[in-house]
PDB file of N, CA and C in Angstrom:
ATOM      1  N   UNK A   1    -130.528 162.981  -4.812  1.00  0.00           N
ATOM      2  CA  UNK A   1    -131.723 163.743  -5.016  1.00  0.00           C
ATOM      3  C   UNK A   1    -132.090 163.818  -6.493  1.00  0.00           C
ATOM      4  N   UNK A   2    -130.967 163.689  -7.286  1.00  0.00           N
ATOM      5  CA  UNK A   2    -131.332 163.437  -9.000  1.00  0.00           C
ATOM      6  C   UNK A   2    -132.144 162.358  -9.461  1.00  0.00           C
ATOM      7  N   UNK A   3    -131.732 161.129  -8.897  1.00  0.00           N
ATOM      8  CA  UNK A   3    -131.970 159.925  -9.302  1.00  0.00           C
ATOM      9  C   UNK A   3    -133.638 159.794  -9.542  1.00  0.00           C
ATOM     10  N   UNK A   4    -134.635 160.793  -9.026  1.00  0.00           N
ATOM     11  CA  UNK A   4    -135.745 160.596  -9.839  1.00  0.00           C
ATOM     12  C   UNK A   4    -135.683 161.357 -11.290  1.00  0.00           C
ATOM     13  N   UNK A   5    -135.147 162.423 -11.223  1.00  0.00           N
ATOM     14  CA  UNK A   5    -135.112 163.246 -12.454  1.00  0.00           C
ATOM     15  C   UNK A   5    -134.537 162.567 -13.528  1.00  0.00           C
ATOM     16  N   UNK A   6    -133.592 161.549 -12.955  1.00  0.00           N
ATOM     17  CA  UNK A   6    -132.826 160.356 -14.056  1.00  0.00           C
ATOM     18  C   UNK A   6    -133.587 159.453 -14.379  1.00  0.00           C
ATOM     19  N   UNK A   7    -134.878 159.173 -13.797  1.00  0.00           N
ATOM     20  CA  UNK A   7    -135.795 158.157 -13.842  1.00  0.00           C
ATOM     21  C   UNK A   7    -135.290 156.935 -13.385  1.00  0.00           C
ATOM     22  N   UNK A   8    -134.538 157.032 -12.254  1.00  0.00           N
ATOM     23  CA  UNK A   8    -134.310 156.042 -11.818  1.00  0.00           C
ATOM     24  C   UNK A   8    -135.127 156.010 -10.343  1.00  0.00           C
ATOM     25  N   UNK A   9    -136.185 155.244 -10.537  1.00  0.00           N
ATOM     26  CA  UNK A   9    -137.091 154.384  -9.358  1.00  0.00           C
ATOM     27  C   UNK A   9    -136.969 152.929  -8.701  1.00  0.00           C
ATOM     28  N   UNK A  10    -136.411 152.295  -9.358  1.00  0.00           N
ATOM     29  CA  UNK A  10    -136.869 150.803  -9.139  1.00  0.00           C
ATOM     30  C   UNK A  10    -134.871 150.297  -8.757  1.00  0.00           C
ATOM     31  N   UNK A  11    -135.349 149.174  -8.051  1.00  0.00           N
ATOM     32  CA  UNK A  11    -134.131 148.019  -8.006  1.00  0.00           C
ATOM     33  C   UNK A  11    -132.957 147.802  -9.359  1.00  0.00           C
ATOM     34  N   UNK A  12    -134.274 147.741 -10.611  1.00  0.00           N
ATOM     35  CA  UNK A  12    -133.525 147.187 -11.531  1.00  0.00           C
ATOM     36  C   UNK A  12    -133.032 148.271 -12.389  1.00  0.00           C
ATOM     37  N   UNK A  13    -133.597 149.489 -12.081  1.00  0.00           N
ATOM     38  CA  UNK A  13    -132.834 150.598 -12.993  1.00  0.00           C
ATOM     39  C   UNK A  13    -131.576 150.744 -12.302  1.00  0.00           C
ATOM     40  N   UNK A  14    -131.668 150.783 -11.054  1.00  0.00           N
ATOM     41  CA  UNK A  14    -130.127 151.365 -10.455  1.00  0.00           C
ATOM     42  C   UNK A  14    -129.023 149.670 -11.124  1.00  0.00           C
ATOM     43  N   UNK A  15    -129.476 148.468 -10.969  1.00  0.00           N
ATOM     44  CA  UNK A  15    -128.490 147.613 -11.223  1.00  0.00           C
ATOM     45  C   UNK A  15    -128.255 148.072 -12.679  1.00  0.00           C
ATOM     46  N   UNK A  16    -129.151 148.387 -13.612  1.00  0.00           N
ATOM     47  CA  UNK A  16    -128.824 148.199 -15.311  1.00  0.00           C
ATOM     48  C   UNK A  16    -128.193 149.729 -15.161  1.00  0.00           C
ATOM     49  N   UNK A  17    -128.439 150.557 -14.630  1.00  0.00           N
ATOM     50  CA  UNK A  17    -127.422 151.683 -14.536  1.00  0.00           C
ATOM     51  C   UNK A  17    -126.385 151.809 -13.931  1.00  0.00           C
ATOM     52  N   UNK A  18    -126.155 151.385 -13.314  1.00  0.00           N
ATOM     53  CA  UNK A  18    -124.954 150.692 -12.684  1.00  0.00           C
ATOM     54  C   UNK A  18    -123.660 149.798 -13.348  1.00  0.00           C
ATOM     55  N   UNK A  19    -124.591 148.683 -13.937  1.00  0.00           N
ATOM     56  CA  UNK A  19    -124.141 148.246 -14.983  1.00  0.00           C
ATOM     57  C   UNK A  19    -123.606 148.960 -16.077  1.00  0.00           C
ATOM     58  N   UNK A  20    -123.768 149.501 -16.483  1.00  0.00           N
ATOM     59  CA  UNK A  20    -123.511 150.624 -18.005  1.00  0.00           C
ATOM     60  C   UNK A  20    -122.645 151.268 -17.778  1.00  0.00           C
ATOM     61  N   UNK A  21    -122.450 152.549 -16.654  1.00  0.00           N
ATOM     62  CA  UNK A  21    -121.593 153.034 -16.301  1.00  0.00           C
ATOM     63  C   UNK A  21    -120.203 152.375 -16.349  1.00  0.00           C
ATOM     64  N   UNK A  22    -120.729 150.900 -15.232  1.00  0.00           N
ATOM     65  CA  UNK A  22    -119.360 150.496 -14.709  1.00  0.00           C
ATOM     66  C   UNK A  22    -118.626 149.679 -16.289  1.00  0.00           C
ATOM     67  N   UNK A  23    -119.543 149.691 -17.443  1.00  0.00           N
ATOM     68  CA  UNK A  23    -118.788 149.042 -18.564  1.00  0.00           C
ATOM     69  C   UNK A  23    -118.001 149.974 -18.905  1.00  0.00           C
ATOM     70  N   UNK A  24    -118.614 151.126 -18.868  1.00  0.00           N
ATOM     71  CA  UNK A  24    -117.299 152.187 -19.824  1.00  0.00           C
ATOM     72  C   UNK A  24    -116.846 153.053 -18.450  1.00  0.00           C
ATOM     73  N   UNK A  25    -116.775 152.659 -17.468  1.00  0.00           N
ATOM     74  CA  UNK A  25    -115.581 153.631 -16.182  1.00  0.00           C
ATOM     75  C   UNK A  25    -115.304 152.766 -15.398  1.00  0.00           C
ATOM     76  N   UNK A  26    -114.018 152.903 -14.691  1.00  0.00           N
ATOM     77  CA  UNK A  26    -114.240 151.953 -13.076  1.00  0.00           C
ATOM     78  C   UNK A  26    -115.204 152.247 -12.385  1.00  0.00           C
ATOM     79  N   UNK A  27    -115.088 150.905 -11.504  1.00  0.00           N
ATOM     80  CA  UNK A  27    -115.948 150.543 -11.328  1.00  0.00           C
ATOM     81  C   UNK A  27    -116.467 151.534 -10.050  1.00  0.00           C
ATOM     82  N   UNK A  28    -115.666 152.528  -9.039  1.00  0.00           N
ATOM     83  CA  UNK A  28    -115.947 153.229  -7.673  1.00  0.00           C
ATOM     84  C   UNK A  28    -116.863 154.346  -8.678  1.00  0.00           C
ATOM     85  N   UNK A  29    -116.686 154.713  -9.920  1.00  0.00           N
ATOM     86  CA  UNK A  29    -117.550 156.365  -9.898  1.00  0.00           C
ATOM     87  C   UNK A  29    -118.949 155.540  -9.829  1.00  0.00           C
ATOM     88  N   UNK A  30    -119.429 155.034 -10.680  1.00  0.00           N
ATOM     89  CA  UNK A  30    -120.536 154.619 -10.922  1.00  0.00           C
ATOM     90  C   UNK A  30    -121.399 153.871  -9.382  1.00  0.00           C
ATOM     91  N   UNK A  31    -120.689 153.169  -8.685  1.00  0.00           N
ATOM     92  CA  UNK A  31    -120.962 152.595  -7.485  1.00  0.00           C
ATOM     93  C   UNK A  31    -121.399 154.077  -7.363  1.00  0.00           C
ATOM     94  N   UNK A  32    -120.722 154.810  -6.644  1.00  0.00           N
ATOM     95  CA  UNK A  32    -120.855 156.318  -5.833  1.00  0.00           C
ATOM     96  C   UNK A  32    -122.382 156.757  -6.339  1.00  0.00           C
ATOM     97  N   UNK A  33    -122.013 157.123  -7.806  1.00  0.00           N
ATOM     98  CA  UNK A  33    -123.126 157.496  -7.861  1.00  0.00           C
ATOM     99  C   UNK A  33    -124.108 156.981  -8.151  1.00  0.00           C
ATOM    100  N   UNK A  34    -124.683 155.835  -7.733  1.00  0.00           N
ATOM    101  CA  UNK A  34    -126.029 155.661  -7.891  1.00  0.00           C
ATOM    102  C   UNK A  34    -126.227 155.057  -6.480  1.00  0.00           C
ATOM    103  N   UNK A  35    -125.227 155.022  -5.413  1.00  0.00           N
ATOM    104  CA  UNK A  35    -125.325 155.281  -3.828  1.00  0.00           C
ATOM    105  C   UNK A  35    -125.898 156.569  -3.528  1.00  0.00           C
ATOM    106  N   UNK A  36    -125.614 157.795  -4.167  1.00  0.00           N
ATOM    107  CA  UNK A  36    -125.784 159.045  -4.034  1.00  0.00           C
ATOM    108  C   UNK A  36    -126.904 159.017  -4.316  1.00  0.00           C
ATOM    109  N   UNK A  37    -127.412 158.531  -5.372  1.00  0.00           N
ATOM    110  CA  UNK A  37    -129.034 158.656  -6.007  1.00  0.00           C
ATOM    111  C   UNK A  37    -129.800 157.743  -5.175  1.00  0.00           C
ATOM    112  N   UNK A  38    -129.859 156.809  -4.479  1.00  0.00           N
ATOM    113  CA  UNK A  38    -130.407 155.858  -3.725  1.00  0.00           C
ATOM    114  C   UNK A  38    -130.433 156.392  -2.357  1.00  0.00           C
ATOM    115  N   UNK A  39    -129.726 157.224  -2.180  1.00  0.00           N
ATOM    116  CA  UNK A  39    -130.116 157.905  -1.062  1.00  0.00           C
ATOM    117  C   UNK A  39    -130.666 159.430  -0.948  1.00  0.00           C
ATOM    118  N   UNK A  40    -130.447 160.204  -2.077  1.00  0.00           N
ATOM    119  CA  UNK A  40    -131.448 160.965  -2.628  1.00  0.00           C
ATOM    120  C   UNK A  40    -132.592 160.810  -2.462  1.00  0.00           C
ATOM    121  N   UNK A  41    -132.893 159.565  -2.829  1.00  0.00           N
ATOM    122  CA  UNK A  41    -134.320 159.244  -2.957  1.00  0.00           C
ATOM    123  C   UNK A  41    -135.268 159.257  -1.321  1.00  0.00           C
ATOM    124  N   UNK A  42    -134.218 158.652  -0.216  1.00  0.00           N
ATOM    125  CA  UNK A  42    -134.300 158.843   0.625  1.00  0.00           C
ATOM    126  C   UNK A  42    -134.737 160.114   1.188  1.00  0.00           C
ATOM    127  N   UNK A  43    -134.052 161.008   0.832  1.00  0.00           N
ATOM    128  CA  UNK A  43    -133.993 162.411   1.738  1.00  0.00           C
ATOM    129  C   UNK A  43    -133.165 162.214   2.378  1.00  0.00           C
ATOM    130  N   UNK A  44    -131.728 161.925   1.726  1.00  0.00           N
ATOM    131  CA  UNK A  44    -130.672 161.416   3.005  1.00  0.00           C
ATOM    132  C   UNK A  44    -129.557 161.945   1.762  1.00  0.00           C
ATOM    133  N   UNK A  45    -128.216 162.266   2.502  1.00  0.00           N
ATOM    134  CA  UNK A  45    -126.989 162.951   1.602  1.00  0.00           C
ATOM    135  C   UNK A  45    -125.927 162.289   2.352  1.00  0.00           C
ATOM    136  N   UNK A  46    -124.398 162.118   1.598  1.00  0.00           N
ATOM    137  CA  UNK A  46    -123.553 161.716   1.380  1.00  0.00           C
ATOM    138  C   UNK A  46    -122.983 162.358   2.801  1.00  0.00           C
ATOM    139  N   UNK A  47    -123.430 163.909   2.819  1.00  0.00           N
ATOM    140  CA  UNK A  47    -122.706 164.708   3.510  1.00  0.00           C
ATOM    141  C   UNK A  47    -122.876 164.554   4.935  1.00  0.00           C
ATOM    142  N   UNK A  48    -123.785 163.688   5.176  1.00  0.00           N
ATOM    143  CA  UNK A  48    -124.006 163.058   6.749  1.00  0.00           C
ATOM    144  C   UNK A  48    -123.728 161.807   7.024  1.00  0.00           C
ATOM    145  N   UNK A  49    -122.823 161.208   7.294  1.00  0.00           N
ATOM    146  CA  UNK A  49    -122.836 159.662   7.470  1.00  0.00           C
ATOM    147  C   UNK A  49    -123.717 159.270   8.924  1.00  0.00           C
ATOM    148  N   UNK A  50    -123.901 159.576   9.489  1.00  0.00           N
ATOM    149  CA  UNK A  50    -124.761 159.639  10.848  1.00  0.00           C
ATOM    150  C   UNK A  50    -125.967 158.565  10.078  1.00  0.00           C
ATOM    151  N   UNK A  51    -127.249 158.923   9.507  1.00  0.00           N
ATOM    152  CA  UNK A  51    -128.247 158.023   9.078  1.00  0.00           C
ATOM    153  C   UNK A  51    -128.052 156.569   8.144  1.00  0.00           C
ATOM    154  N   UNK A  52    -126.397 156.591   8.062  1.00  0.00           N
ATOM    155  CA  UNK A  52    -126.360 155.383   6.715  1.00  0.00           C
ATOM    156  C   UNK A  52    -126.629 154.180   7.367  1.00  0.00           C
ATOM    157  N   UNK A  53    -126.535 153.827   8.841  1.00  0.00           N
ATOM    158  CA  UNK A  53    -126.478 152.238   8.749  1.00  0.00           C
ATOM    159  C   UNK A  53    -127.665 152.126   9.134  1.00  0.00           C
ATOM    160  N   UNK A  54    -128.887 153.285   9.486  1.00  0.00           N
ATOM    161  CA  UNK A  54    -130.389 153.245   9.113  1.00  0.00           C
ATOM    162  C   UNK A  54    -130.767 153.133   7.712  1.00  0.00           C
ATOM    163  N   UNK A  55    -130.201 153.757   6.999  1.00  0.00           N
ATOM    164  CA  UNK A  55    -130.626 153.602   5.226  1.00  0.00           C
ATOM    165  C   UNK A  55    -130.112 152.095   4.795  1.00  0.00           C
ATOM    166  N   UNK A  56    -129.051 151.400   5.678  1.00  0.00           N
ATOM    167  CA  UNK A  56    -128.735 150.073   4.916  1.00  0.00           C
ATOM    168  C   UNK A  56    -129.599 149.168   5.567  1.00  0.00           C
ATOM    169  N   UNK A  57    -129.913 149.530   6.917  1.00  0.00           N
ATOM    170  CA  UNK A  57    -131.133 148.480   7.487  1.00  0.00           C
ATOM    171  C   UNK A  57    -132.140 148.336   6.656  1.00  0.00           C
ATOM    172  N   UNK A  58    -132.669 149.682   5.913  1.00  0.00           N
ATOM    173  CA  UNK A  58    -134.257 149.559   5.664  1.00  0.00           C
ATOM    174  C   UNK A  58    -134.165 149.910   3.952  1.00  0.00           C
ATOM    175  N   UNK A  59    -133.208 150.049   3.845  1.00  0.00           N
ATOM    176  CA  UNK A  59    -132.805 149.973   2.278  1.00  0.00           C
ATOM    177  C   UNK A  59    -131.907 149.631   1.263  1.00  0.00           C
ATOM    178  N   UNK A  60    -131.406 147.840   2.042  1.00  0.00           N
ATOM    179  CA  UNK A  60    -130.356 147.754   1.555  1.00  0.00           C
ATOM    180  C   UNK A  60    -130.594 147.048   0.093  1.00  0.00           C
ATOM    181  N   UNK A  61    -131.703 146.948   0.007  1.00  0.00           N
ATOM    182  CA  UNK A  61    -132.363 146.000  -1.787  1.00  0.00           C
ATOM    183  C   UNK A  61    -131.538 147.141  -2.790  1.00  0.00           C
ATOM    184  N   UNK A  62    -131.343 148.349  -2.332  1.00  0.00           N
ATOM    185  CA  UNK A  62    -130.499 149.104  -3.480  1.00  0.00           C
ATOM    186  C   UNK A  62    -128.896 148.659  -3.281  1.00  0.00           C
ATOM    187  N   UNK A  63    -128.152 148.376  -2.218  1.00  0.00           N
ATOM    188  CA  UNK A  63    -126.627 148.401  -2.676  1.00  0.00           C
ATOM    189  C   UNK A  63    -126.764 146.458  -3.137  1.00  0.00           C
ATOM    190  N   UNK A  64    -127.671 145.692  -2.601  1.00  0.00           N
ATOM    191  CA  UNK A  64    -127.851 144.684  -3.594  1.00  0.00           C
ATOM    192  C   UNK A  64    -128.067 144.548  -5.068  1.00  0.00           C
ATOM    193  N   UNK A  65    -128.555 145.817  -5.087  1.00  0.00           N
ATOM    194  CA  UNK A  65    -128.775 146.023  -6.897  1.00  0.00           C
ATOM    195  C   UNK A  65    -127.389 146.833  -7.460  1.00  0.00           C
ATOM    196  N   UNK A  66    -126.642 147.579  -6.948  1.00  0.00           N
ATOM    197  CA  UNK A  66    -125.412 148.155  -6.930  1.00  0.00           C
ATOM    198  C   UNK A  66    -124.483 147.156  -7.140  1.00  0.00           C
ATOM    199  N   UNK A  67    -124.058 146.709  -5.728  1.00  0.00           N
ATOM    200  CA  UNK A  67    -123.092 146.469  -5.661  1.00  0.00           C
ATOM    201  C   UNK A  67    -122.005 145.052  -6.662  1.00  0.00           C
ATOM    202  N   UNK A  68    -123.134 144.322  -6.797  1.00  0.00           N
ATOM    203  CA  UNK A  68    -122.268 142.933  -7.446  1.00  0.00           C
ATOM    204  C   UNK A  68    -122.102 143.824  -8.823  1.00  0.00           C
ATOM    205  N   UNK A  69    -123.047 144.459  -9.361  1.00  0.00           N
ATOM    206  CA  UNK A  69    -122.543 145.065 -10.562  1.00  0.00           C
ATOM    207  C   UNK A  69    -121.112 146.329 -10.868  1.00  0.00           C
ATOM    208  N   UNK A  70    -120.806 146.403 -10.018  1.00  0.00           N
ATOM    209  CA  UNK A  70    -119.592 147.499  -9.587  1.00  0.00           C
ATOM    210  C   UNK A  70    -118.782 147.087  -9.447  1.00  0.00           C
ATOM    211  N   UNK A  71    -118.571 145.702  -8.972  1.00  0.00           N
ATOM    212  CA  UNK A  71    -117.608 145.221  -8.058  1.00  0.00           C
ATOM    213  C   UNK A  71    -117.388 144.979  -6.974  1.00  0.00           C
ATOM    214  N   UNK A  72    -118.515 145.731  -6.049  1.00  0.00           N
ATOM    215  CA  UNK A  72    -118.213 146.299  -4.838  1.00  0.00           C
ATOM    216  C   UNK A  72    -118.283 144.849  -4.218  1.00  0.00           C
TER     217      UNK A  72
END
């Protein structure tokens, strides 16, 4: 739900933020959180797994922008 207040909107902010993080931490916090913020954006929380494999159907262009940069 932050991730607009972070100004993060687009594909390529979450990869270059993603990126950054994962230079100076391992690589799971940073994954997490900008999963958390990508689904924020949604109207969707961590605290329900019930809607995620709807959020990866119709929004998976974000853990594509995530994930190779993390490691994941």
């Amino acid at each position: 739900m932050h991730a607009v207040q972070l100004g993060l909107r687009s594909d390529l902010q979450f990869y270059w933020g993603t990126a950054a993080l994962s230079a100076l931490l391992d690589n799971t916090p940073p994954y997490l959180t900008f999963l958390v913020g990508a689904l924020g954006l949604q109207g969707l929380s961590m605290d329900n797994a019930a809607p995620m494999s709807e959020f990866i159907a119709r929004h998976d262009h974000y853990l594509v922008a995530i994930s190779p940069v993390s490691g994941h």
